[in-house]
PDB file of N, CA and C in Angstrom:
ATOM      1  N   UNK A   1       0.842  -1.170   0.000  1.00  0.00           N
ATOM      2  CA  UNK A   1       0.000   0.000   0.000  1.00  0.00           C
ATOM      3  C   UNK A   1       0.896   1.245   0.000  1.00  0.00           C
ATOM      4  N   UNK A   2       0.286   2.089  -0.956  1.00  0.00           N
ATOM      5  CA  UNK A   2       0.878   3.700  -0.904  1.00  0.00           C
ATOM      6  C   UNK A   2       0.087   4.203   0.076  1.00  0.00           C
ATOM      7  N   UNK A   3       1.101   5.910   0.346  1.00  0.00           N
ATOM      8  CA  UNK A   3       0.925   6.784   0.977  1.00  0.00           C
ATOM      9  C   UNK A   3       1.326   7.754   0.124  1.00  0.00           C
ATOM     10  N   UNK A   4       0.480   9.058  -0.164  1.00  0.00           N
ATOM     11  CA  UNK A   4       0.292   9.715  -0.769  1.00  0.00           C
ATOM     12  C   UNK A   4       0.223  11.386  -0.609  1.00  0.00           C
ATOM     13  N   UNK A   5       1.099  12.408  -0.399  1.00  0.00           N
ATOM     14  CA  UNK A   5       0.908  13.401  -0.158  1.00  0.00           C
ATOM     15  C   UNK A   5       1.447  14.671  -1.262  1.00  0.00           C
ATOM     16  N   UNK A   6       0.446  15.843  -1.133  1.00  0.00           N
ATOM     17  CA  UNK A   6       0.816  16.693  -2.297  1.00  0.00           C
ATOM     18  C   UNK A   6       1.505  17.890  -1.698  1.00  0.00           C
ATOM     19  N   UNK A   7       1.986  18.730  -2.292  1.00  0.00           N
ATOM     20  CA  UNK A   7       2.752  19.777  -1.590  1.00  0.00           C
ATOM     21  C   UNK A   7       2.692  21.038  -2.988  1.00  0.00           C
ATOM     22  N   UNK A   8       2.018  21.935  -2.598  1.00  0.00           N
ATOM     23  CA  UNK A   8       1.877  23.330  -3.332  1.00  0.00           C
ATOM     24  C   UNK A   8       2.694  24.619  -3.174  1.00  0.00           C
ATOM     25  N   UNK A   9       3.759  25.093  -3.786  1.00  0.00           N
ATOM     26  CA  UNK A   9       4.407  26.259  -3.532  1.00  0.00           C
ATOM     27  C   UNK A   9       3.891  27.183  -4.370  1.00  0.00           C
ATOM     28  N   UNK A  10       3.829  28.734  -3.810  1.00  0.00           N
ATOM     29  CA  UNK A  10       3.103  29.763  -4.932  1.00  0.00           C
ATOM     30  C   UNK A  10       4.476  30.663  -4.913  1.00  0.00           C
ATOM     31  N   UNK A  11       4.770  31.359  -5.754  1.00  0.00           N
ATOM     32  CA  UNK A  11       6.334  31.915  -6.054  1.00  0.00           C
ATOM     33  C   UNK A  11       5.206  33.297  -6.981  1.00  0.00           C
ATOM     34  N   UNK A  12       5.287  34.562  -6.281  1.00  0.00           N
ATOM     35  CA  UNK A  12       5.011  35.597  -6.990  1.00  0.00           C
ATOM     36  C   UNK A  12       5.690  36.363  -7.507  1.00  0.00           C
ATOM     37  N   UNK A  13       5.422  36.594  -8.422  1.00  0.00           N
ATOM     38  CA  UNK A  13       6.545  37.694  -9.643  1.00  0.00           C
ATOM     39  C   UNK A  13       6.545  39.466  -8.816  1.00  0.00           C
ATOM     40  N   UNK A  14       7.753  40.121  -9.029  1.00  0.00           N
ATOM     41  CA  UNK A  14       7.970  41.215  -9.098  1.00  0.00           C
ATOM     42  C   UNK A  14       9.158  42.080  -9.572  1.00  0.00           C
ATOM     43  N   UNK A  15       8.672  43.379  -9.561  1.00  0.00           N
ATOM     44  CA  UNK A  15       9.237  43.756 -10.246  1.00  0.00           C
ATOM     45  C   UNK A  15      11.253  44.421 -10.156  1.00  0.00           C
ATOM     46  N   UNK A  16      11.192  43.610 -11.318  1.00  0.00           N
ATOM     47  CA  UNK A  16      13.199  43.257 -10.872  1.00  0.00           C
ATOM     48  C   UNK A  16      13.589  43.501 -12.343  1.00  0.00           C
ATOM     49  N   UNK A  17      15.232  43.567 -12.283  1.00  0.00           N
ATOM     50  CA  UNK A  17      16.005  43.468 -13.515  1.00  0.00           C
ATOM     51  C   UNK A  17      16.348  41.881 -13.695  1.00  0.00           C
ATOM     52  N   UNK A  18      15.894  41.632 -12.486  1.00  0.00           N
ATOM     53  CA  UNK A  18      16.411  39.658 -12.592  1.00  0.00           C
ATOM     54  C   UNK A  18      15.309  39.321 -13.081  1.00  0.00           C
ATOM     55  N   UNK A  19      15.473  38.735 -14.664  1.00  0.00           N
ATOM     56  CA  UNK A  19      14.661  38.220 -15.189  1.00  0.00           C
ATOM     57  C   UNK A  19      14.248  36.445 -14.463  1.00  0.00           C
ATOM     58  N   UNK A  20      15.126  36.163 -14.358  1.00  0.00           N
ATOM     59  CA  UNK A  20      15.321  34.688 -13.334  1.00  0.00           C
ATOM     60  C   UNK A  20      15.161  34.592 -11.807  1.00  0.00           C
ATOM     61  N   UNK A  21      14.317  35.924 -10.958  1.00  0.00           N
ATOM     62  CA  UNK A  21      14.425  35.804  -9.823  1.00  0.00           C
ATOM     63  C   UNK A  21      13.646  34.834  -9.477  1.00  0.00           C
ATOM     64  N   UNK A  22      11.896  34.445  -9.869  1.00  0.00           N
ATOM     65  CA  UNK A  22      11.574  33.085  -9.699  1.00  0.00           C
ATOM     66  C   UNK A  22      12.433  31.927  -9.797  1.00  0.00           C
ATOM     67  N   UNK A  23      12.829  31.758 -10.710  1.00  0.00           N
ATOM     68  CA  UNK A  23      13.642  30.435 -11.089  1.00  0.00           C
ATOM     69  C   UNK A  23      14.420  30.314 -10.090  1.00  0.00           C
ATOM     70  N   UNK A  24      15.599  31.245  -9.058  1.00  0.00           N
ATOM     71  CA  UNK A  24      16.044  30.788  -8.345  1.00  0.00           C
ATOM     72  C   UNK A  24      15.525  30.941  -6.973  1.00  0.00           C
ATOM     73  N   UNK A  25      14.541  31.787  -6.928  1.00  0.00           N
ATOM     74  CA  UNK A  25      13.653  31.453  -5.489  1.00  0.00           C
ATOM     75  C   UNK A  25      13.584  30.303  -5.065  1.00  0.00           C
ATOM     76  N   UNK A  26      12.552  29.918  -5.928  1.00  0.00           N
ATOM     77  CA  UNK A  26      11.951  28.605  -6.227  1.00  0.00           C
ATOM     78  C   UNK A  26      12.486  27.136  -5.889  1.00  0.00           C
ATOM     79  N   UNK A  27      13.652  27.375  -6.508  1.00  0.00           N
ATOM     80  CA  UNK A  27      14.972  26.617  -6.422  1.00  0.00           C
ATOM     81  C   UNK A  27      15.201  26.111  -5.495  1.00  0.00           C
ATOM     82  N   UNK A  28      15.369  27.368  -4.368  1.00  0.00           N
ATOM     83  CA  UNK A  28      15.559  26.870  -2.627  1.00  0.00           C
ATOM     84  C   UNK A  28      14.677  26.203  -2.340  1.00  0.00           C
ATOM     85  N   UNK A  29      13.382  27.183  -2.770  1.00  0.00           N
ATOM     86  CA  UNK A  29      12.334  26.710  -1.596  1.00  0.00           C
ATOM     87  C   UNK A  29      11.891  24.760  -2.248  1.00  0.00           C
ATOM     88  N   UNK A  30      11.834  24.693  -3.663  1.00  0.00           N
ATOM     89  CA  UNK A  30      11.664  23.206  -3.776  1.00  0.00           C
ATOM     90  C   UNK A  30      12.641  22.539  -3.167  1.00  0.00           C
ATOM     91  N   UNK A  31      13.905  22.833  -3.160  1.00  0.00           N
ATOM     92  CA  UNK A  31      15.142  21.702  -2.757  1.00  0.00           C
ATOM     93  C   UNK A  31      14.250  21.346  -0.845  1.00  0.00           C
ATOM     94  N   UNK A  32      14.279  22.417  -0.416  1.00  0.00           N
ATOM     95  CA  UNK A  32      13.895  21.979   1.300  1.00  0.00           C
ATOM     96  C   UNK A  32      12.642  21.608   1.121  1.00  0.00           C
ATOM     97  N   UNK A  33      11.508  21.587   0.301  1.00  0.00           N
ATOM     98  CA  UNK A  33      10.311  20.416   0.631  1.00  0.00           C
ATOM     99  C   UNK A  33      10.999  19.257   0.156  1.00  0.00           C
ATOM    100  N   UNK A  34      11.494  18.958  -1.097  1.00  0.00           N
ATOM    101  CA  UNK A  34      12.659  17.495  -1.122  1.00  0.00           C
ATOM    102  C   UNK A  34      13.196  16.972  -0.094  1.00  0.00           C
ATOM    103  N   UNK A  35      13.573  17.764   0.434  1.00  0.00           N
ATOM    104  CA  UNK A  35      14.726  17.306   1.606  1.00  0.00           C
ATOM    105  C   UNK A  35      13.970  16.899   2.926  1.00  0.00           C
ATOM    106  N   UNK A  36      12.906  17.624   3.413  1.00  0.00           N
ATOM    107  CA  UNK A  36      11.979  17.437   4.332  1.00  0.00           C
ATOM    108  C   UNK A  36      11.027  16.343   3.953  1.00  0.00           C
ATOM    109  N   UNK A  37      10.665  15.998   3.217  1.00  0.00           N
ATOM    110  CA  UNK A  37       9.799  14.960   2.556  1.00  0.00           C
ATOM    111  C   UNK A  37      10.873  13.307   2.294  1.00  0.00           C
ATOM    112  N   UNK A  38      11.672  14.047   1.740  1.00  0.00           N
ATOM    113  CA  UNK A  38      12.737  12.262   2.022  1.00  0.00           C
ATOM    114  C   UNK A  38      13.022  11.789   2.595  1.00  0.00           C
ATOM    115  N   UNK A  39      13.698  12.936   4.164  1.00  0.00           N
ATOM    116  CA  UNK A  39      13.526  11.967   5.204  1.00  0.00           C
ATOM    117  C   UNK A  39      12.739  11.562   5.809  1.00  0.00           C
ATOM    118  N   UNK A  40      11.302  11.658   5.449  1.00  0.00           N
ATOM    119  CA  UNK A  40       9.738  11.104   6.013  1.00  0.00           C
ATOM    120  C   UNK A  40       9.830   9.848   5.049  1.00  0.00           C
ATOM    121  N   UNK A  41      10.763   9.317   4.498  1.00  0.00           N
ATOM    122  CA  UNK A  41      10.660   8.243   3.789  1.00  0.00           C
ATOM    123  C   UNK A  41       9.909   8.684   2.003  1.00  0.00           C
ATOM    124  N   UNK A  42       9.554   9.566   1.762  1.00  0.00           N
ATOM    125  CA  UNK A  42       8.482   9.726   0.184  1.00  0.00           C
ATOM    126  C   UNK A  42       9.916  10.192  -0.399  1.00  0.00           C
ATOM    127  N   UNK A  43       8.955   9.637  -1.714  1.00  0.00           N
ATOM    128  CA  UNK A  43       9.804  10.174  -3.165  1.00  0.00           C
ATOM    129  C   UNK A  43       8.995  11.187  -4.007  1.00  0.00           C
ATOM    130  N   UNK A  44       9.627  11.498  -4.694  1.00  0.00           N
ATOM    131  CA  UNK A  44       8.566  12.843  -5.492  1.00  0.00           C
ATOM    132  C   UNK A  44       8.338  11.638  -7.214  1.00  0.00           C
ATOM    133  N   UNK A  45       7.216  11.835  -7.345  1.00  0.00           N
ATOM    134  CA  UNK A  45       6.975  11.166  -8.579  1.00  0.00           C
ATOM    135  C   UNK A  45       6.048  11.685  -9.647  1.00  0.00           C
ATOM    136  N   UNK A  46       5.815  13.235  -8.924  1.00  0.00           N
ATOM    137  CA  UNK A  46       5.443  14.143 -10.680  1.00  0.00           C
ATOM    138  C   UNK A  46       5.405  15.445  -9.971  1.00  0.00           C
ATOM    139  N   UNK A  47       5.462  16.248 -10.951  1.00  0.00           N
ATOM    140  CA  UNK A  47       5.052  17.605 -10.274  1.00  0.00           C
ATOM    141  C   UNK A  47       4.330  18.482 -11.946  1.00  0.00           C
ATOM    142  N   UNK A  48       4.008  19.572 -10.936  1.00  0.00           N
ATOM    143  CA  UNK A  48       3.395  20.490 -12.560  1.00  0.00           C
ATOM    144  C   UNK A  48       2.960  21.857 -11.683  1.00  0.00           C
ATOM    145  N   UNK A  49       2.889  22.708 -12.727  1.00  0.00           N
ATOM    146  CA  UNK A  49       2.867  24.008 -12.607  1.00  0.00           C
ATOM    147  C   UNK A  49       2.156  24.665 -13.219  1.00  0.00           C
ATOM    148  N   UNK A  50       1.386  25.899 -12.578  1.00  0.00           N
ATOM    149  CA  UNK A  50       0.203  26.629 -13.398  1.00  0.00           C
ATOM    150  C   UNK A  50       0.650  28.060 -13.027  1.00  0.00           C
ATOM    151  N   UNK A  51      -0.148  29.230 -13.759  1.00  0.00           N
ATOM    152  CA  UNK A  51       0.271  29.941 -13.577  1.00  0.00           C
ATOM    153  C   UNK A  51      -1.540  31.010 -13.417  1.00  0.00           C
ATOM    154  N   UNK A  52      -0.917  32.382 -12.384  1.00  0.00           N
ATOM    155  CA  UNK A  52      -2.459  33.085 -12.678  1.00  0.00           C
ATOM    156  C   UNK A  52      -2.145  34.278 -12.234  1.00  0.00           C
ATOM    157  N   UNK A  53      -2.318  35.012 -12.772  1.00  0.00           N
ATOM    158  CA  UNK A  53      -1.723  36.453 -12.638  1.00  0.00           C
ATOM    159  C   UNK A  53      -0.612  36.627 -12.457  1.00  0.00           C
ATOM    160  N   UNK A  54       0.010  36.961 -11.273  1.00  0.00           N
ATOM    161  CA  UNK A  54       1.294  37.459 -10.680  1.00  0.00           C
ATOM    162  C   UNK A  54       1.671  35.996 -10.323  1.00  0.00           C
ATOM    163  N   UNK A  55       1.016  34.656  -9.956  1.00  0.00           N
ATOM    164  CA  UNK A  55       1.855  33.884  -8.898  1.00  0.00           C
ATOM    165  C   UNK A  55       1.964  32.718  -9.873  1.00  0.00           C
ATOM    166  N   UNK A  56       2.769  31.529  -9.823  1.00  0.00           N
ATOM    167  CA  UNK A  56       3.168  31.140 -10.542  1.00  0.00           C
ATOM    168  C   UNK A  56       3.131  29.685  -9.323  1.00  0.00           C
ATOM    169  N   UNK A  57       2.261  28.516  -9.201  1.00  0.00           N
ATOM    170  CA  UNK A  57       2.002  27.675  -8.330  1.00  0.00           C
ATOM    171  C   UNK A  57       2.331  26.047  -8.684  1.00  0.00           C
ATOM    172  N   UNK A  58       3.389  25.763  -7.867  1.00  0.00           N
ATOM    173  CA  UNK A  58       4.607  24.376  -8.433  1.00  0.00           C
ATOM    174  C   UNK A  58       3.608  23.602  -7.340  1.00  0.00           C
ATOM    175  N   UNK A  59       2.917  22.596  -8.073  1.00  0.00           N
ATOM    176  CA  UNK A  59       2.855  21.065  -7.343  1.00  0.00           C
ATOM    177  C   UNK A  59       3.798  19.972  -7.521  1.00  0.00           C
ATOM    178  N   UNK A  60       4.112  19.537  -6.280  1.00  0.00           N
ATOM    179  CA  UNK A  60       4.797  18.471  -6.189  1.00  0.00           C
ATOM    180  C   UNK A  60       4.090  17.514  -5.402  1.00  0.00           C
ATOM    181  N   UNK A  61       4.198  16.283  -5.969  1.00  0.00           N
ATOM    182  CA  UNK A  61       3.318  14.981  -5.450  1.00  0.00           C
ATOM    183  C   UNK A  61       4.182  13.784  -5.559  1.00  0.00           C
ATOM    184  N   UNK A  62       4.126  13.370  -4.028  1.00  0.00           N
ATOM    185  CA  UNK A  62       4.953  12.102  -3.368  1.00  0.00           C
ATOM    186  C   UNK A  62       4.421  10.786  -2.639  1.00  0.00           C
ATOM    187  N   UNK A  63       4.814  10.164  -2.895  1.00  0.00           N
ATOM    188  CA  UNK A  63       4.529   8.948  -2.566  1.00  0.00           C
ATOM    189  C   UNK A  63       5.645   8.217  -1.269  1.00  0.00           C
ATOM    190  N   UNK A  64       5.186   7.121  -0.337  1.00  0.00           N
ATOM    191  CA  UNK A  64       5.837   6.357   0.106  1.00  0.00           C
ATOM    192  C   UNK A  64       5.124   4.600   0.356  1.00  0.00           C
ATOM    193  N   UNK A  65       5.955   4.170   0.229  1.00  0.00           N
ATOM    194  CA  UNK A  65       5.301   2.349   0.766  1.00  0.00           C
ATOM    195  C   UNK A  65       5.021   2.799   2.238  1.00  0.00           C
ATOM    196  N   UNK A  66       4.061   2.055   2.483  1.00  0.00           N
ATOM    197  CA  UNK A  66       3.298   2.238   4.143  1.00  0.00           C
ATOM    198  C   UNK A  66       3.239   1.276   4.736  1.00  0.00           C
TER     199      UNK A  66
END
């Protein structure tokens, strides 16, 4: 049997000369739900991303054997 949990980050745009300031926000903040989530035993096995106005919202969805 799986165990199943999702995890939503929202990353809002502003206004910068860093065209890439999401990209490396983001960066951090996904690496530490990875890192916090692996040692609970889960793996990440899809993620996806939408976008809506200003915020820009990364799902990540993990699994573990139970």
């Amino acid at each position: 049997m799986k165990e199943y949990k999702v995890e939503s980050l929202i990353f809002y745009s502003k206004v910068t000369l860093d065209s890439e300031h999401i990209a490396k926000k983001s960066k951090e903040d996904i690496q530490v739900k990875l890192d916090e989530y692996a040692a609970n035993g889960y793996r990440l096995v899809s993620t996806n991303s939408t976008n809506f106005g200003l915020a820009i919202y990364v799902h990540l969805y993990f699994e573990k054997d139970i």
